[in-house]
Protein backbone atom coordinates (compact mmCIF):
# COMPACT_ATOMS: atom_id res chain seq x y z
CA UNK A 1 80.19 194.34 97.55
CA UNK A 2 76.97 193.74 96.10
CA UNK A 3 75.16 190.73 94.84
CA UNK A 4 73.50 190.57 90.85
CA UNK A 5 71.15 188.39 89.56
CA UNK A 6 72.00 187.82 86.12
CA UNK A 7 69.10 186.76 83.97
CA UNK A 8 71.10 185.07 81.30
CA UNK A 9 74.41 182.98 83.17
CA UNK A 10 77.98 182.71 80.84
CA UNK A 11 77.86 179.58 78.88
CA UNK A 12 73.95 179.43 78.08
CA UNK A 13 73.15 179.55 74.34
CA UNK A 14 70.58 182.71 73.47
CA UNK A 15 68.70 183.00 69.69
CA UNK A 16 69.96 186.64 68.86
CA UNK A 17 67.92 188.46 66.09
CA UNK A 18 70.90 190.26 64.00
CA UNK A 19 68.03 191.41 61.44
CA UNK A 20 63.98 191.24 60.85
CA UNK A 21 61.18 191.88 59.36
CA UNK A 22 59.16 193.31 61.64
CA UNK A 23 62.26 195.96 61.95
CA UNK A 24 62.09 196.49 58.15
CA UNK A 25 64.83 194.40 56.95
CA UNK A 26 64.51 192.43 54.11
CA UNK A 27 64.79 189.06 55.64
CA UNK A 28 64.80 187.29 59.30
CA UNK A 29 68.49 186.58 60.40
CA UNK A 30 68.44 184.89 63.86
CA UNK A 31 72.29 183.33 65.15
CA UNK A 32 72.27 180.84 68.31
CA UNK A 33 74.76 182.13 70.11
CA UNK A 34 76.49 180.97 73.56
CA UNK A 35 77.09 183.54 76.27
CA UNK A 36 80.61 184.04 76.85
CA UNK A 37 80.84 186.89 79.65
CA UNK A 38 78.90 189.37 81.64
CA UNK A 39 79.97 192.14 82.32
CA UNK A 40 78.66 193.47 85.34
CA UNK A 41 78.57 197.98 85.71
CA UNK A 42 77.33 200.16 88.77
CA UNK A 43 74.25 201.06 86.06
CA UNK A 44 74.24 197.83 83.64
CA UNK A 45 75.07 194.67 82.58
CA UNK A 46 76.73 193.78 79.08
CA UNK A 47 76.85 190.36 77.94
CA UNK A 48 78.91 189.07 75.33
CA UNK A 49 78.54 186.16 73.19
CA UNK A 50 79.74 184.19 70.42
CA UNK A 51 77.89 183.07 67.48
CA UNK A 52 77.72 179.61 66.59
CA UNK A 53 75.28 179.42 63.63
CA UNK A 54 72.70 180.99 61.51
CA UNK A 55 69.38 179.35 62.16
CA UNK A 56 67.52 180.86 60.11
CA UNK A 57 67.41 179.97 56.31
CA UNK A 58 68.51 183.88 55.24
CA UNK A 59 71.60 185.55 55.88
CA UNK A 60 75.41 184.33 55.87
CA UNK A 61 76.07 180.80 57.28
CA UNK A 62 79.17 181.60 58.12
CA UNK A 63 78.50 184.70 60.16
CA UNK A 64 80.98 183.58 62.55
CA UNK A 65 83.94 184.66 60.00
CA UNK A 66 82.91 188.15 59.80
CA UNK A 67 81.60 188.79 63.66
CA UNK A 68 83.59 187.31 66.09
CA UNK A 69 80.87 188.30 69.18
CA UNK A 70 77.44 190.05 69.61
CA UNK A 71 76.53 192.15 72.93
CA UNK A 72 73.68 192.60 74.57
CA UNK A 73 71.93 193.83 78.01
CA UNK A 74 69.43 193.18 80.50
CA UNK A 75 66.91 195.19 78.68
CA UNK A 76 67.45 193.24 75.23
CA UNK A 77 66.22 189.76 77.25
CA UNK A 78 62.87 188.28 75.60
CA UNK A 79 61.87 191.68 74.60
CA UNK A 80 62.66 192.63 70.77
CA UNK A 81 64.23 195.78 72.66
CA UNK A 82 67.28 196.99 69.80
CA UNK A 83 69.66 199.89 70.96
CA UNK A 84 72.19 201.67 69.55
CA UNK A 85 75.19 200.93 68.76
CA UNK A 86 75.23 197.53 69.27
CA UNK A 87 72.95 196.17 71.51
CA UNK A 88 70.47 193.10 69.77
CA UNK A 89 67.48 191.37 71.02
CA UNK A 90 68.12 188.06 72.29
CA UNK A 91 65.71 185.34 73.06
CA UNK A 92 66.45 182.53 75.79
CA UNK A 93 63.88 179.97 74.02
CA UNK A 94 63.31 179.22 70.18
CA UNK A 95 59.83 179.89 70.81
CA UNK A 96 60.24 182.84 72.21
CA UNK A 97 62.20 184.37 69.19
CA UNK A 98 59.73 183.01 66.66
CA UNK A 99 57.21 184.61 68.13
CA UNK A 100 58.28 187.93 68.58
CA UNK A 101 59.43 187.48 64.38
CA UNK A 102 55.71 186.92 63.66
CA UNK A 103 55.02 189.63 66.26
């Protein structure tokens, strides 16, 4: 068995960046969301999460209705860092996100 530090523990709340300007959308669209699982790979991590509001003043407020959970990885943490398929950039502090959005 082996140990893993998880930057991010299940049941924090993380400011994920579903769309921005600086990556040519049309508006900012950052959800606080609460981490509800990691799960942990031989290669990677995956964390899921559930949104629990928009908090930004574009974009659905009801976001929740349409997308049950967001994922994301180690590598996605306080970085901007946006993979394919479905991996977003999630921030651990509010000023950490709106930072990186004026980037």
């Amino acid at each position: 068995m082996k140990k893993v530090y998880l930057p991010v523990e299940v049941g924090s709340f993380v400011f994920l960046v579903f769309a921005s300007k600086r990556e040519r959308y049309t508006d900012d669209v950052v959800v606080k969301c609460k981490v509800d699982k990691a799960t942990v790979y031989e290669d990677k991590i995956i964390y899921s999460c559930k949104p629990i509001k928009v908090v930004t003043k574009a974009g659905n407020k009801e976001i929740d209705k349409w997308v049950p959970s967001f994922m994301f990885e180690n590598a996605n943490i306080d970085t901007g860092h946006r993979r394919s398929p479905n991996r977003y950039p999630v921030f651990t502090t509010k000023e950490g996100c709106i930072k990186w959005l004026k980037g």
